[in-house]
Protein backbone atom coordinates (compact mmCIF):
# COMPACT_ATOMS: atom_id res chain seq x y z
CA UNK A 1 0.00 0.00 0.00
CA UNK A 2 1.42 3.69 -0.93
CA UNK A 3 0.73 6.04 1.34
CA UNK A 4 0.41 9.43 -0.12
CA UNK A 5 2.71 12.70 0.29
CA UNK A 6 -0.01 15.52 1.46
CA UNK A 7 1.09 18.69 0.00
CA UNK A 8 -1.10 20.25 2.41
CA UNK A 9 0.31 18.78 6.08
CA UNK A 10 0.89 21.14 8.82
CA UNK A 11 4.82 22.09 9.12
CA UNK A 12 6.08 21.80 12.67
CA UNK A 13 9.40 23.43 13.50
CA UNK A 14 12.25 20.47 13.98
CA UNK A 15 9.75 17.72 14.15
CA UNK A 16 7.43 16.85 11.05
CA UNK A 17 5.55 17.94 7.72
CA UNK A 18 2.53 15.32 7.78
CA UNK A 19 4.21 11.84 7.15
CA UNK A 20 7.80 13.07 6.61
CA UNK A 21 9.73 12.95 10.53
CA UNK A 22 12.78 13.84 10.84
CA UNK A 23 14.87 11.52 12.78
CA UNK A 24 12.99 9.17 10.94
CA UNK A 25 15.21 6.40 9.46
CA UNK A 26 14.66 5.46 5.69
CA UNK A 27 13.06 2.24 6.22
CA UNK A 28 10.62 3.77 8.14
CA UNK A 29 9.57 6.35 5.56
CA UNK A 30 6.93 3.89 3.89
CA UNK A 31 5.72 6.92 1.60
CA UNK A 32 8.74 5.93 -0.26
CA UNK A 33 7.87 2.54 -1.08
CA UNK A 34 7.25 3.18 -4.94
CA UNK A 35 10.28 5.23 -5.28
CA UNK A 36 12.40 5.22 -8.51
CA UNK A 37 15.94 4.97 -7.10
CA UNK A 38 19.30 6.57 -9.96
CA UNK A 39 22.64 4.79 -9.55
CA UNK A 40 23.87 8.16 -11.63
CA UNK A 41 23.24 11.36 -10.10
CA UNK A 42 20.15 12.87 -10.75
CA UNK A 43 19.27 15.77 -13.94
CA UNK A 44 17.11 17.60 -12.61
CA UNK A 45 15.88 18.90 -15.82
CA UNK A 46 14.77 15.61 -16.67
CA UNK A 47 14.27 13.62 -14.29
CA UNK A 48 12.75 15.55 -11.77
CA UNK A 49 10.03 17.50 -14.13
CA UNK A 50 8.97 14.10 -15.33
CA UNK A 51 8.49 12.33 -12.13
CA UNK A 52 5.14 11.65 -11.15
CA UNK A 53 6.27 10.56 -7.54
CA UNK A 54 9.44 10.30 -5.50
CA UNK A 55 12.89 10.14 -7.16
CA UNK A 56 16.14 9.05 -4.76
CA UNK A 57 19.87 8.97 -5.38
CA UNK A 58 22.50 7.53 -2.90
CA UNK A 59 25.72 10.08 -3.04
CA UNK A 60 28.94 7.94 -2.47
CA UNK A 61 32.28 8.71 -0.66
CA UNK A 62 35.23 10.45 -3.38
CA UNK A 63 36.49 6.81 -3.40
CA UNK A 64 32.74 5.44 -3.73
CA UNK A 65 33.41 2.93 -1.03
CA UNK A 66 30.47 4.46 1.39
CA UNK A 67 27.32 6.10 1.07
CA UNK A 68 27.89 9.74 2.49
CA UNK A 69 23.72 10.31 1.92
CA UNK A 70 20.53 9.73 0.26
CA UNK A 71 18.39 12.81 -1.13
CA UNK A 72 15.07 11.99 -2.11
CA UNK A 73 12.71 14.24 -4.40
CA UNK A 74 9.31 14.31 -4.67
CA UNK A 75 7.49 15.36 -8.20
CA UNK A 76 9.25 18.44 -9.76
CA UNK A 77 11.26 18.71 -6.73
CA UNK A 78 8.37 20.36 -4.61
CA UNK A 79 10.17 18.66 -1.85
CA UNK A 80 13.48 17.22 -0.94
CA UNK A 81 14.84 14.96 1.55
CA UNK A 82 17.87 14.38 2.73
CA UNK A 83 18.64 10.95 4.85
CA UNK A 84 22.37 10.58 6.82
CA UNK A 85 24.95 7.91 6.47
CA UNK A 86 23.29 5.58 8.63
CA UNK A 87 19.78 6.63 6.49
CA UNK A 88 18.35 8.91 9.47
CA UNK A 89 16.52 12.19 8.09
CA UNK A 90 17.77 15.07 9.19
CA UNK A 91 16.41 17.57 6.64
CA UNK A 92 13.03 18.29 4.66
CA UNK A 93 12.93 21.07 2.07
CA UNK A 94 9.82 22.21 0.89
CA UNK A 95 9.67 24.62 -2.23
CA UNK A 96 6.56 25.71 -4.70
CA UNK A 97 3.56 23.50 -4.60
CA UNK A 98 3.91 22.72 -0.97
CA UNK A 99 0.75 24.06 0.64
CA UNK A 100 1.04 23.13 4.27
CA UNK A 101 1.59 25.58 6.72
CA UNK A 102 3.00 26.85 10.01
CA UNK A 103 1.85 28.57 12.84
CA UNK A 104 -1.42 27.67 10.86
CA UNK A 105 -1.21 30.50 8.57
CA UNK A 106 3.14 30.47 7.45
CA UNK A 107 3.78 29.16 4.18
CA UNK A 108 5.32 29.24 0.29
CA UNK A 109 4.10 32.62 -0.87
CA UNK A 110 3.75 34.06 2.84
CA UNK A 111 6.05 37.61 3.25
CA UNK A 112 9.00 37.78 5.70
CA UNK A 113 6.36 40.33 6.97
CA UNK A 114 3.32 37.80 7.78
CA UNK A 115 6.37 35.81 9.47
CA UNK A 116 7.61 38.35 11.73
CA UNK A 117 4.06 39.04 13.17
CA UNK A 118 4.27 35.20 14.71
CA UNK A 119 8.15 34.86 15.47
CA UNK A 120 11.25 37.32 15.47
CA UNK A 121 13.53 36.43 12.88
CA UNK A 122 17.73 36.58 12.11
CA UNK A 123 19.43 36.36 9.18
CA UNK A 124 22.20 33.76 8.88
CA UNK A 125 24.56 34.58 5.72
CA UNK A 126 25.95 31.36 5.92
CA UNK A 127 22.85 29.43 5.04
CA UNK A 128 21.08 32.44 2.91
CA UNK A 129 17.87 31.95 5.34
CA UNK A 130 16.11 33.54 8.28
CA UNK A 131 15.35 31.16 11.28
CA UNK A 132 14.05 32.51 14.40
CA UNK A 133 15.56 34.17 16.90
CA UNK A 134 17.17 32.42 19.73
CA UNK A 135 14.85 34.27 22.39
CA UNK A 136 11.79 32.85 20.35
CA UNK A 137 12.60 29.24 21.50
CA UNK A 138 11.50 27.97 18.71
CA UNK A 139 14.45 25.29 16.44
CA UNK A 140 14.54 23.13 13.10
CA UNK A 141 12.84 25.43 11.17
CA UNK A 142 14.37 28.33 8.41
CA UNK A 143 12.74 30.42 5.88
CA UNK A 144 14.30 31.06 2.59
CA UNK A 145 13.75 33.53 -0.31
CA UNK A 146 14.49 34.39 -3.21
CA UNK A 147 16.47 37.64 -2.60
CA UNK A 148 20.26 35.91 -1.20
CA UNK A 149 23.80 36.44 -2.89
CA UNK A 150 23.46 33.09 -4.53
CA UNK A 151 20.61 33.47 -6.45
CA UNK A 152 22.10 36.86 -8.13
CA UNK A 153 18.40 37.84 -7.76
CA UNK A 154 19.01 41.00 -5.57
CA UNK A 155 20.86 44.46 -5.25
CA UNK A 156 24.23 44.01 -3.39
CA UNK A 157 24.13 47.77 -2.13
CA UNK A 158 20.05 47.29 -1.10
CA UNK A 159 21.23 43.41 0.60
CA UNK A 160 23.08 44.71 3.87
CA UNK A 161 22.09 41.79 5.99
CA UNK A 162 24.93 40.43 8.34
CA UNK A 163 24.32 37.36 10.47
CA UNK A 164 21.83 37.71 13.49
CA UNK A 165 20.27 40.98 11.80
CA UNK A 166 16.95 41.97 12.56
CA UNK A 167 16.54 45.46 12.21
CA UNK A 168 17.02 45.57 8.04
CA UNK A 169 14.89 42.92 6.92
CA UNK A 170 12.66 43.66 4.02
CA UNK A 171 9.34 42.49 5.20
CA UNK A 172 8.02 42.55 1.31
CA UNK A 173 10.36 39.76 0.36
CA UNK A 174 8.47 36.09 -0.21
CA UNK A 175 8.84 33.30 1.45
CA UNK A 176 9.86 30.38 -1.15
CA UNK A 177 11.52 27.35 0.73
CA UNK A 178 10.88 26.32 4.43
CA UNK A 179 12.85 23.33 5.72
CA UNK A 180 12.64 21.79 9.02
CA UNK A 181 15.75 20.07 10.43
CA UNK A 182 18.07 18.77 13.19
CA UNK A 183 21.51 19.46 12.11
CA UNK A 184 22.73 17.43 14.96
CA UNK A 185 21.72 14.31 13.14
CA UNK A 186 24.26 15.28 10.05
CA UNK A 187 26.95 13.21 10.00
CA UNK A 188 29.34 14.57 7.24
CA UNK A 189 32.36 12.85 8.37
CA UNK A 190 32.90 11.29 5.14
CA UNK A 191 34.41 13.15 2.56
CA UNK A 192 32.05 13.66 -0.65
């Protein structure tokens, strides 16, 4: 029996998005059970646009003697997975398509804005995403959009952030990725 991927499952910060749990190990993820698994890494101009359902490659060691980790997609990449070493997942990325929502009302196409009203957030340069503050409390959970040095989709003199800023945030700017996560359960020992 498949069970289906809801596009519409509640996010909770460094915990769950409906059946996907992070600390979950692979084995236990039975939504995957009619996965289409590449032994060559993954195009995702191809083979993620065509896929009807989820889509996971196993990245190897430089020597390709150990599996480093497994990233799983799901349709045209509307979310991503990524599982450990040992196959435990420790991060859940969910871009346009993904409905669900947190803090009930937080979600792809919210503003930094709508954010801020339920949680202070800072700016970390590092990963090009806002998490909350520390005072907030709240963990596993970051906000990304489209306006970061990487995507070469913003103004270097109007993008000013440094890490931990709060006061120069652009509330306009959209919210198009959320992940949840527990970094603690990455394990990149091995060398990619």
């Amino acid at each position: 029996m498949t069970i289906e991927t809801n596009l519409k499952a509640e996010i909770v910060p460094f915990k769950s998005c409906g059946v996907i749990t992070i600390g979950s190990s692979l084995s236990e993820c039975t939504f995957l059970s009619d996965t289409l698994w590449f032994k060559k890494p993954i195009n995702s101009d191809i083979d993620l646009v065509e896929s009807l359902g989820w889509v996971c490659e196993r990245l190897l060691s430089k020597d390709g003697s150990v599996v480093v980790k497994t990233v799983c997609y799901y349709k045209n990449d509307i979310i991503m997975l990524c599982f450990n070493s040992k196959n435990i997942l420790y991060f859940a990325l969910m871009k346009k398509g993904f409905e669900g929502k947190v803090f009930e009302e937080i979600g792809i196409g919210s503003t930094l804005g709508e954010l801020r009203r339920f949680v202070e957030v800072e700016y970390d340069s590092g990963d090009e995403a806002y998490y909350p503050s520390e005072k907030s409390g709240i963990i596993g959970i970051a906000f990304y959009t489209g306006l970061s040095p990487s995507s070469g989709l913003y103004d270097e003199d109007l993008f000013m952030l440094e890490d931990g800023d709060i006061d120069n945030i652009d509330d306009d700017q959209e919210i198009i990725m959320i992940s949840i996560q527990d970094w603690s359960l990455n394990d990149r020992k091995v060398e990619m």
